[in-house]
N, C-alpha and C. Protein backbone atom coordinates (compact mmCIF):
# COMPACT_ATOMS: atom_id res chain seq x y z
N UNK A 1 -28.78 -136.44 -44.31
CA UNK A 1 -27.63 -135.71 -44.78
C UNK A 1 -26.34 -136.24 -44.15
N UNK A 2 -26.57 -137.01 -43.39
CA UNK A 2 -25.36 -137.36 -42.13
C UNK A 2 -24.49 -137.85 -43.26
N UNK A 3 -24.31 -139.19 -44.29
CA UNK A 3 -23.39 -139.62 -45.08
C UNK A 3 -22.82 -138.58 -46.07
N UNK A 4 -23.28 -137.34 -46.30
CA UNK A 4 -22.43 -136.13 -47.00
C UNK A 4 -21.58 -135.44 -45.80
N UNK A 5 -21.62 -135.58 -44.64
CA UNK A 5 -20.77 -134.98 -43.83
C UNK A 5 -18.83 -135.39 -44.41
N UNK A 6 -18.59 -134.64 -43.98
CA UNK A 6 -17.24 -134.82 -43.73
C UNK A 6 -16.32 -135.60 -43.16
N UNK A 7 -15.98 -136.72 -43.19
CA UNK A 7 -15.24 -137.61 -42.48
C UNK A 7 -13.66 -136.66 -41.98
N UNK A 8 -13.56 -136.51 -40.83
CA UNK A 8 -12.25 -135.66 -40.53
C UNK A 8 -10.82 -136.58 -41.21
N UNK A 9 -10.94 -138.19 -40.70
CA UNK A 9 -9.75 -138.43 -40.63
C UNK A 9 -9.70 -138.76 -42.21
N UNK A 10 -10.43 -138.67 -42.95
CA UNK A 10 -10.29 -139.15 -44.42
C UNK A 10 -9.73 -137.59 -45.11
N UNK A 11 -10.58 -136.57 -44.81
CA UNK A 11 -10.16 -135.21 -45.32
C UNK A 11 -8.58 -135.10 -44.95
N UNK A 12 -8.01 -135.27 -43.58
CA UNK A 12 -6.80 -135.09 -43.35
C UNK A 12 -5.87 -135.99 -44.16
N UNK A 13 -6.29 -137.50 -44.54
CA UNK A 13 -5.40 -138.08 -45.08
C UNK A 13 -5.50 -137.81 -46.51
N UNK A 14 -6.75 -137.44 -46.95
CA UNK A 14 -6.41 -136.69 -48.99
C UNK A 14 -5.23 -135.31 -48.42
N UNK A 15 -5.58 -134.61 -47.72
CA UNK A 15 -4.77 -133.13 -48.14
C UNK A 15 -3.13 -133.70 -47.62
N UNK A 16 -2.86 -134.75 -47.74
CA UNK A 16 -1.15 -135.55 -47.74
C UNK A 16 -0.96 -135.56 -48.59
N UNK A 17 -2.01 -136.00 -49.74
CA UNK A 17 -1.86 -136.45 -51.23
C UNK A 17 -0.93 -135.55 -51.83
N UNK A 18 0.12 -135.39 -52.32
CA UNK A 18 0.71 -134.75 -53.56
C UNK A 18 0.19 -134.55 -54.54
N UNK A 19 -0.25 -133.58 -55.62
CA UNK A 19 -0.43 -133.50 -56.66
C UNK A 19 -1.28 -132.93 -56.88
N UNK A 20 -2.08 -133.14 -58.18
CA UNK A 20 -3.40 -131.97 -58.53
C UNK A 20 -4.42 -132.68 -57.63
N UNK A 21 -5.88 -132.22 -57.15
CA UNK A 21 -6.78 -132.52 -56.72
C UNK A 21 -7.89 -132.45 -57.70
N UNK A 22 -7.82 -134.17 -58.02
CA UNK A 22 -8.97 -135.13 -58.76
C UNK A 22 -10.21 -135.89 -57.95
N UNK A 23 -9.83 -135.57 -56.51
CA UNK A 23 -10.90 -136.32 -55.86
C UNK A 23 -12.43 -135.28 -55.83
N UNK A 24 -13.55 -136.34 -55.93
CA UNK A 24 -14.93 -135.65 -55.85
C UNK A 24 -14.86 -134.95 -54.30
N UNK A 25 -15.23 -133.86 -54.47
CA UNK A 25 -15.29 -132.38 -53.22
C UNK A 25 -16.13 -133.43 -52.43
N UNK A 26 -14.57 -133.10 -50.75
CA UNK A 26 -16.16 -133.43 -49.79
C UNK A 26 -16.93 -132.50 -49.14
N UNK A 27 -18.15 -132.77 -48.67
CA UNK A 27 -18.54 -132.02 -47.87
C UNK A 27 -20.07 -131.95 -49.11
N UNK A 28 -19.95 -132.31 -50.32
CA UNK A 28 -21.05 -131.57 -51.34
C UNK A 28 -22.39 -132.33 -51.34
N UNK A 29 -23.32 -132.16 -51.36
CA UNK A 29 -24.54 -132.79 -51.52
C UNK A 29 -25.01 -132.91 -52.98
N UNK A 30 -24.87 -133.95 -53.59
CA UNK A 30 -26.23 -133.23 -55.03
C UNK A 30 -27.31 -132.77 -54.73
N UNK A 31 -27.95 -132.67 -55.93
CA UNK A 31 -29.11 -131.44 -56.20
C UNK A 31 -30.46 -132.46 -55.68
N UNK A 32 -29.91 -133.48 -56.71
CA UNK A 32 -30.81 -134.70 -56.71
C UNK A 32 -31.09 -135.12 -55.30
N UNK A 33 -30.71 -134.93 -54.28
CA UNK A 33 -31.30 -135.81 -52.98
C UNK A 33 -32.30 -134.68 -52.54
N UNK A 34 -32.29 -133.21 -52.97
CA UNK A 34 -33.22 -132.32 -52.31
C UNK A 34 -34.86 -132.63 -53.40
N UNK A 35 -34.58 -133.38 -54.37
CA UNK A 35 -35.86 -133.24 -55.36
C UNK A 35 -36.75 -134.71 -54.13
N UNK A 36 -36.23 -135.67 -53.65
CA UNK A 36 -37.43 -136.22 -53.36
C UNK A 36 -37.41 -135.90 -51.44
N UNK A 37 -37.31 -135.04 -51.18
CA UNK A 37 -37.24 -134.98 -49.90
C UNK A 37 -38.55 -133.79 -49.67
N UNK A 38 -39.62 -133.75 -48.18
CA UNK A 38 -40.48 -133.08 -47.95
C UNK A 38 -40.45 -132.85 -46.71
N UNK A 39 -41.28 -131.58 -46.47
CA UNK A 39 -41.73 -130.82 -44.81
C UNK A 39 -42.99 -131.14 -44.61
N UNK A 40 -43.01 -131.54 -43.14
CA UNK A 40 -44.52 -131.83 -42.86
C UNK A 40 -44.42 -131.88 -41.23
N UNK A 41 -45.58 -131.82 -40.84
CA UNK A 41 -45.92 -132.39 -39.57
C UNK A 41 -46.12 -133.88 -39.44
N UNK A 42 -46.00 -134.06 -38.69
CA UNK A 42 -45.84 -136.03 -38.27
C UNK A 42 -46.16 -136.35 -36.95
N UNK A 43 -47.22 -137.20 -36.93
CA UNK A 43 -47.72 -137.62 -35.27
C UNK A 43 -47.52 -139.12 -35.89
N UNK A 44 -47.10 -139.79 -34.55
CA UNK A 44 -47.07 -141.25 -34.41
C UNK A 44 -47.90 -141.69 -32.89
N UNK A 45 -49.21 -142.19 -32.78
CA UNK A 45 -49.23 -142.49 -31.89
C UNK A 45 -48.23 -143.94 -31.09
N UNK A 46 -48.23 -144.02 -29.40
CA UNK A 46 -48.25 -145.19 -29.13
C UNK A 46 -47.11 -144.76 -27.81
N UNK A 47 -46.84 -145.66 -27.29
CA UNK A 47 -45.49 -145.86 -26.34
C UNK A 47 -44.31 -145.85 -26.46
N UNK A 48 -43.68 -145.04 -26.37
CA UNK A 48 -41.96 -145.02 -26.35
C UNK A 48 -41.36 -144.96 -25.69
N UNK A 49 -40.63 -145.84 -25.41
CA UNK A 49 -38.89 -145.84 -24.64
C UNK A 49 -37.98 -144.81 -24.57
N UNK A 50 -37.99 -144.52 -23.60
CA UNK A 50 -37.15 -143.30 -23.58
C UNK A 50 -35.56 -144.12 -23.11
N UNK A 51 -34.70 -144.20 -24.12
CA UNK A 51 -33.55 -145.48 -23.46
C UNK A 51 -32.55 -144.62 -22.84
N UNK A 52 -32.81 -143.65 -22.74
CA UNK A 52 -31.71 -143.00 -21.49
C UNK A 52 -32.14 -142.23 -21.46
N UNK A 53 -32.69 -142.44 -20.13
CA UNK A 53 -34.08 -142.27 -18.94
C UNK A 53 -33.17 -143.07 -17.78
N UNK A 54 -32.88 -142.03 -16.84
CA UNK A 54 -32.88 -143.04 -15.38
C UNK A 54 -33.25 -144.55 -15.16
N UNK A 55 -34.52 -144.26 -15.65
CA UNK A 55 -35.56 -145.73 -15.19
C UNK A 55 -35.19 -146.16 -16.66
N UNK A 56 -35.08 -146.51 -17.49
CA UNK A 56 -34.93 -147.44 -18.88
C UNK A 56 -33.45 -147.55 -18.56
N UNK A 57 -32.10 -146.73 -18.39
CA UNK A 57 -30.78 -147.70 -18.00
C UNK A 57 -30.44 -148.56 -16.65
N UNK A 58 -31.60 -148.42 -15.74
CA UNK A 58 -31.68 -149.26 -14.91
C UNK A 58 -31.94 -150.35 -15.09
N UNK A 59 -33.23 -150.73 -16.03
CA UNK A 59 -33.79 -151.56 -16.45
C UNK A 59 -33.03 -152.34 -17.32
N UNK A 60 -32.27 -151.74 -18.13
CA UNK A 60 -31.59 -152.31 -19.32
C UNK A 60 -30.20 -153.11 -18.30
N UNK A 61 -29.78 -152.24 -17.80
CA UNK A 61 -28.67 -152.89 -17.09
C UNK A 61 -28.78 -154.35 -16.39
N UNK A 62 -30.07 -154.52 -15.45
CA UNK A 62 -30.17 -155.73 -15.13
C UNK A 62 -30.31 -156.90 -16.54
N UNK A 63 -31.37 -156.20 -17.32
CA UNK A 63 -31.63 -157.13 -18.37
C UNK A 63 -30.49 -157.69 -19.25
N UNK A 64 -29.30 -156.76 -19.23
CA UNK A 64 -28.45 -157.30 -20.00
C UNK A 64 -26.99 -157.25 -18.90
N UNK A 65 -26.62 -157.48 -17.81
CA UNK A 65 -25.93 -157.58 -17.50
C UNK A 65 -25.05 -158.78 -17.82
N UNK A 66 -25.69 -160.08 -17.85
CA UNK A 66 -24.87 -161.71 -18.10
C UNK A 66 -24.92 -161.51 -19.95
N UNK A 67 -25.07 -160.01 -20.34
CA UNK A 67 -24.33 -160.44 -21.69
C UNK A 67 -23.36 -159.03 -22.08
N UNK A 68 -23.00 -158.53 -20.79
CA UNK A 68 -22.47 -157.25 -21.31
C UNK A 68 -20.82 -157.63 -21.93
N UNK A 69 -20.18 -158.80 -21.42
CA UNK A 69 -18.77 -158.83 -21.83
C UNK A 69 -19.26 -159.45 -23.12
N UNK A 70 -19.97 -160.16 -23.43
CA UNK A 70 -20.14 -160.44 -25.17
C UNK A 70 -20.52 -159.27 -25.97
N UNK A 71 -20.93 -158.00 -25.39
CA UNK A 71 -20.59 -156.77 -26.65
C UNK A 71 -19.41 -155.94 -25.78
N UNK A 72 -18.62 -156.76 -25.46
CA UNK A 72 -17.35 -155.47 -24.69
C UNK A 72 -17.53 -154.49 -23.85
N UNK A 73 -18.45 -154.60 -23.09
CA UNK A 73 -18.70 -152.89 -22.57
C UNK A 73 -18.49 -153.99 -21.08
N UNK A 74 -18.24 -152.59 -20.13
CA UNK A 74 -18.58 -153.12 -18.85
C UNK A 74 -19.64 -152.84 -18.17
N UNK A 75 -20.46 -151.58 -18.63
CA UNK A 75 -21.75 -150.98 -17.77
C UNK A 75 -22.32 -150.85 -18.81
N UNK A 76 -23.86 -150.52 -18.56
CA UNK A 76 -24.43 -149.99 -19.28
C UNK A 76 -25.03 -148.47 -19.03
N UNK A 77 -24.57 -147.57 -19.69
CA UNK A 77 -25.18 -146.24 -19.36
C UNK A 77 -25.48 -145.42 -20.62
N UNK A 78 -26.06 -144.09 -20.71
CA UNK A 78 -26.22 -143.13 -21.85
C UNK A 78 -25.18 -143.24 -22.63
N UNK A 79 -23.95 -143.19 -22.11
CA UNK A 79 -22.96 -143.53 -23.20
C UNK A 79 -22.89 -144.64 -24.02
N UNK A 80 -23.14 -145.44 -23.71
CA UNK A 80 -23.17 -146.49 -24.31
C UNK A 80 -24.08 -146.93 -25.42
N UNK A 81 -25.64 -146.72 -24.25
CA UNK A 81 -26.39 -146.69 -25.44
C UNK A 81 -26.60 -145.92 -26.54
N UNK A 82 -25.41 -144.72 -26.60
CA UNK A 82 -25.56 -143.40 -28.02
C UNK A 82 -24.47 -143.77 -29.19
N UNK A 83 -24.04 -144.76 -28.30
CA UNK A 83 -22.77 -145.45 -29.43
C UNK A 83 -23.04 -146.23 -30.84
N UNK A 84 -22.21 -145.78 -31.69
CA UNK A 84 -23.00 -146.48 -33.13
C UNK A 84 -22.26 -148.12 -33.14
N UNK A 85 -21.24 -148.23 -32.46
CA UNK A 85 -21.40 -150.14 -32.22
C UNK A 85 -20.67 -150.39 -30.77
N UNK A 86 -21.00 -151.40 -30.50
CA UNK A 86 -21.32 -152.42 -31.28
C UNK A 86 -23.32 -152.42 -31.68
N UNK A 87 -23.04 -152.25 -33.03
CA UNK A 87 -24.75 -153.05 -33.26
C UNK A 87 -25.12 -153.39 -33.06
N UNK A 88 -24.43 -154.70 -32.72
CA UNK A 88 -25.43 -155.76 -31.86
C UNK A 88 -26.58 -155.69 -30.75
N UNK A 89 -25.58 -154.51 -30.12
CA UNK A 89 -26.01 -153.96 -28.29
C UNK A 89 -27.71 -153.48 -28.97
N UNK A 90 -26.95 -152.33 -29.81
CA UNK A 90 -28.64 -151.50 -29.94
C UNK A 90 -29.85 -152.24 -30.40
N UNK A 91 -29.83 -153.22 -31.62
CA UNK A 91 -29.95 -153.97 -31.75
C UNK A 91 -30.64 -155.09 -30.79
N UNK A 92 -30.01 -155.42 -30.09
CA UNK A 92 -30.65 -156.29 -28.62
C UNK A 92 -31.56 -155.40 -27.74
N UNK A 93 -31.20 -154.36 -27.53
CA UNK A 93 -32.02 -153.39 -27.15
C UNK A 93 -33.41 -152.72 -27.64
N UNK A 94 -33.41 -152.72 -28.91
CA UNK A 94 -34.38 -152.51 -29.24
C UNK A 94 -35.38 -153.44 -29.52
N UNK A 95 -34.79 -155.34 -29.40
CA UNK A 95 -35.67 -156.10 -29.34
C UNK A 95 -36.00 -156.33 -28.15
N UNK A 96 -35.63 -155.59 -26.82
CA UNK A 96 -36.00 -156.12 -26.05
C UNK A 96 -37.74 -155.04 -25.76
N UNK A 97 -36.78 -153.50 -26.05
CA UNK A 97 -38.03 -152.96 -26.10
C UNK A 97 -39.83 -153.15 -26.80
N UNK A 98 -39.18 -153.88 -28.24
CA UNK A 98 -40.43 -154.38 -28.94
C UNK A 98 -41.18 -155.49 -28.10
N UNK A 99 -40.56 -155.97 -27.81
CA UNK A 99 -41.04 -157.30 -26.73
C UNK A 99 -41.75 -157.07 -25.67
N UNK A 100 -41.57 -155.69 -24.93
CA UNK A 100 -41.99 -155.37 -23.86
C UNK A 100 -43.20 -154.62 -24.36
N UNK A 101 -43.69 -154.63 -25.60
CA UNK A 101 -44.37 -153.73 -26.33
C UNK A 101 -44.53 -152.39 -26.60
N UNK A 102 -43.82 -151.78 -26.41
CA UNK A 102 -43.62 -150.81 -26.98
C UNK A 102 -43.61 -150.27 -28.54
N UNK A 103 -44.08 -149.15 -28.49
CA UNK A 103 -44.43 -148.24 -30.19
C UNK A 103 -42.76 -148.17 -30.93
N UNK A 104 -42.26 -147.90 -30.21
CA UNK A 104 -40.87 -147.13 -30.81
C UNK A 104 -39.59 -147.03 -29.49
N UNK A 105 -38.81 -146.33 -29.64
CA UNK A 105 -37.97 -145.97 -29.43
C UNK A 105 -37.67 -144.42 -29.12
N UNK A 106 -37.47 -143.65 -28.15
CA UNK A 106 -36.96 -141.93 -28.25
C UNK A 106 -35.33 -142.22 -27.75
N UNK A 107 -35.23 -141.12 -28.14
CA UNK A 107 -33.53 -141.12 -27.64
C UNK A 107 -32.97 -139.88 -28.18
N UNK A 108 -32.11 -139.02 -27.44
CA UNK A 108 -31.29 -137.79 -27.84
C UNK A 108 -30.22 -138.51 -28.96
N UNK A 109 -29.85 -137.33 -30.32
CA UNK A 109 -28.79 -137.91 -30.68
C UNK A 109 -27.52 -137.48 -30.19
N UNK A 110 -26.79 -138.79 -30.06
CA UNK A 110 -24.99 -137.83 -30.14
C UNK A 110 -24.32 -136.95 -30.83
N UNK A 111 -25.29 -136.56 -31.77
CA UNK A 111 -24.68 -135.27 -32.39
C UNK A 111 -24.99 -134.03 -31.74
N UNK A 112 -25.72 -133.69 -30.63
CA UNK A 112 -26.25 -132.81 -30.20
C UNK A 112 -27.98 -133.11 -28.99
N UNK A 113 -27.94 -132.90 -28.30
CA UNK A 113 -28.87 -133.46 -27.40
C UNK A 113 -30.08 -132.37 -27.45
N UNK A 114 -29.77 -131.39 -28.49
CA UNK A 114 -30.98 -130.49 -28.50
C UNK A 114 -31.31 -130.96 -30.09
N UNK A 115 -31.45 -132.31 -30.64
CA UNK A 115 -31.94 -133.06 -31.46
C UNK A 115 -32.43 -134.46 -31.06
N UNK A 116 -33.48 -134.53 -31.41
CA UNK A 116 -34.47 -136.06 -31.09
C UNK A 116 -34.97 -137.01 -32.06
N UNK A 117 -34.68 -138.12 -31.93
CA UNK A 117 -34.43 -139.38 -32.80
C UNK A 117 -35.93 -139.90 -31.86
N UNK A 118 -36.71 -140.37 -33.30
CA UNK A 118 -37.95 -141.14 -32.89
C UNK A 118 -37.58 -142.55 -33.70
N UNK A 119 -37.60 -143.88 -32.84
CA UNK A 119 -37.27 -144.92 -34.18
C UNK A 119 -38.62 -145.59 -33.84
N UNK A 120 -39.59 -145.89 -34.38
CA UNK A 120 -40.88 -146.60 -34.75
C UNK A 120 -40.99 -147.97 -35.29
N UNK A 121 -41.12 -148.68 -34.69
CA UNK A 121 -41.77 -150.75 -34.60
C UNK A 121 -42.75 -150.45 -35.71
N UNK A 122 -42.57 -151.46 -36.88
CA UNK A 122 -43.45 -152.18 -37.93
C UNK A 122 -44.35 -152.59 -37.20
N UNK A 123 -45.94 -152.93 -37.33
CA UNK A 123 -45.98 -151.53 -38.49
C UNK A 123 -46.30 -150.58 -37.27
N UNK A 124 -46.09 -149.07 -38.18
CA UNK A 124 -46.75 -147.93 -37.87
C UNK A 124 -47.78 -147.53 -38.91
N UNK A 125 -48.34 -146.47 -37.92
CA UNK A 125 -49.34 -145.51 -38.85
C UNK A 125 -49.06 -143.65 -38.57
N UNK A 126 -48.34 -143.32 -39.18
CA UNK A 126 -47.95 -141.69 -39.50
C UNK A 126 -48.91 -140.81 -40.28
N UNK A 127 -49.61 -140.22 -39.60
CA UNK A 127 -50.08 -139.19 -40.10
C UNK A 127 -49.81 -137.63 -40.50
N UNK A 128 -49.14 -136.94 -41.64
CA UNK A 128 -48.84 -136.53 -42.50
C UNK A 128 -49.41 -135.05 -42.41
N UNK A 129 -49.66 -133.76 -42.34
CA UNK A 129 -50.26 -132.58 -42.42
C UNK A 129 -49.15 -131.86 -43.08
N UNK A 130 -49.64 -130.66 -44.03
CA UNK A 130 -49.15 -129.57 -44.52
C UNK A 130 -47.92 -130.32 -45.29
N UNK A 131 -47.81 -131.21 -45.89
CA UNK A 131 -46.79 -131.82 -47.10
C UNK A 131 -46.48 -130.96 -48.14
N UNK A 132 -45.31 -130.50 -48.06
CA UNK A 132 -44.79 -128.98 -48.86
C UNK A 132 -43.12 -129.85 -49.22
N UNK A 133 -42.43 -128.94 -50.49
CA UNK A 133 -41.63 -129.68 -51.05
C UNK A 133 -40.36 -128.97 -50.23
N UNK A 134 -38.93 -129.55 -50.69
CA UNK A 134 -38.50 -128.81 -49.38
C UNK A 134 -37.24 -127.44 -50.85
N UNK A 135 -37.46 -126.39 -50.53
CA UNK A 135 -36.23 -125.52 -51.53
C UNK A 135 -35.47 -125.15 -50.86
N UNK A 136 -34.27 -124.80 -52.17
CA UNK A 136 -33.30 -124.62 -51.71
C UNK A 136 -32.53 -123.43 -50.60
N UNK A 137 -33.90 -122.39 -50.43
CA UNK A 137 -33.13 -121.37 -50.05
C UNK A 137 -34.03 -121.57 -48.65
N UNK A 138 -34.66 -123.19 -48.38
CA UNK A 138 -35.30 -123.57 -46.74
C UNK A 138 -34.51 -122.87 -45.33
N UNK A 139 -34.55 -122.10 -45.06
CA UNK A 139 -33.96 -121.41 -43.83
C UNK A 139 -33.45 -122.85 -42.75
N UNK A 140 -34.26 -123.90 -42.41
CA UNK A 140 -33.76 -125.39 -41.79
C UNK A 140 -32.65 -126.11 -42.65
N UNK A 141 -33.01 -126.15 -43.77
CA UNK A 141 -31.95 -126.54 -44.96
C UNK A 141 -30.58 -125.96 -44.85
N UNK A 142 -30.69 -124.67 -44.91
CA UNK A 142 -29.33 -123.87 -44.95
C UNK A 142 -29.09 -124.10 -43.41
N UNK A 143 -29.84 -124.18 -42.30
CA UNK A 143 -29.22 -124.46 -40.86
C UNK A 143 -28.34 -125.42 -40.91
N UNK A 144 -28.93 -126.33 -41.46
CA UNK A 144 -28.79 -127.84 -41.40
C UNK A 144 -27.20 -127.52 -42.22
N UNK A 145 -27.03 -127.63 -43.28
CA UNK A 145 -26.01 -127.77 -44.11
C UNK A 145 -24.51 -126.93 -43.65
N UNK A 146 -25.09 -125.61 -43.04
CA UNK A 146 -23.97 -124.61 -41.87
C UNK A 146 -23.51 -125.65 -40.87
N UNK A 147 -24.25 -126.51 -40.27
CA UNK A 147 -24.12 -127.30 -38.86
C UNK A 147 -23.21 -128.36 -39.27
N UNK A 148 -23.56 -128.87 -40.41
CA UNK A 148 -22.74 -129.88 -40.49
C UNK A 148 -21.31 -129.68 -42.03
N UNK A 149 -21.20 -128.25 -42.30
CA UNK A 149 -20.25 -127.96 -42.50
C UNK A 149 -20.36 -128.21 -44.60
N UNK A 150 -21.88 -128.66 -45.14
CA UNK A 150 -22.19 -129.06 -46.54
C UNK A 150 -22.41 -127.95 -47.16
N UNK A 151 -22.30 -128.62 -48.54
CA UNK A 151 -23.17 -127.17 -49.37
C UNK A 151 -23.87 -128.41 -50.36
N UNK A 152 -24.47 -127.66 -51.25
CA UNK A 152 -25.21 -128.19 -52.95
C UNK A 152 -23.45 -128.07 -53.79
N UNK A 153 -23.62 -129.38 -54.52
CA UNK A 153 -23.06 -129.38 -55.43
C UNK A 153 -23.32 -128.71 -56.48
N UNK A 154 -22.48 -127.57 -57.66
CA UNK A 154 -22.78 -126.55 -58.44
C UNK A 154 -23.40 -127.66 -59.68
């Protein structure tokens, strides 16, 4: 749902606009993205990185210290690694983790740290229980859409 959010500084620069309002509503979701979406339980076995973990930005820091001025940063810490660029960084990071063998990836998101991001190494194997479709009046759905400020397009 994250790309139906609201961009602040784009909303502030339409309501400058003069005139009638022709632009498509932000904030709206179509109907159509709730028809192929589902609820389920999901286990992934294997090893994950917890990348901000005490012990994983320690680790990372030595490993990438002689390349930290080629992605601009000067340290490496939680902040850094929750940042959406440079790409590259996460990116390097997560090949370093595959390398070290590891299943995946854990990590809090920056949208809220009482939400958890699992990212999973090709291949996986996900096993699937209680696969139910998701409606519209989903009590998580309507959380979800309050939190980040959406509705259904009429």
């Amino acid at each position: 749902m994250a790309r139906f959010r609201i961009d602040p500084t784009l909303a502030s620069e339409l309501a400058q606009i003069e005139g009638e309002d022709d632009y498509f509503p932000l904030g709206e979701v179509p109907l159509e993205w709730l028809q192929r979406r589902i609820l389920g339980i999901a286990t992934a076995g294997g090893d994950y990185a917890d990348i901000c973990s005490s012990e994983w930005i320690s680790r990372l820091r030595k490993l990438l210290a002689v390349h930290m001025t080629r992605f601009g940063i000067e340290d490496i810490d939680a902040s850094v690694l929750q940042k959406t660029a440079p790409r590259t960084l996460t990116q390097f990071v997560s090949r370093i983790i595959f390398y070290a063998g590891f299943s995946g990836i854990y990590y809090l998101s920056k949208y809220g740290h009482d939400i958890e991001n699992w990212a999973l190494f090709e291949p996986f194997q996900i096993d699937v229980r209680d696969p139910e479709t998701v409606g519209i009046e989903d009590p998580n759905l309507q959380a979800a859409l309050r939190l980040h400020s959406l509705k259904f397009k009429e």
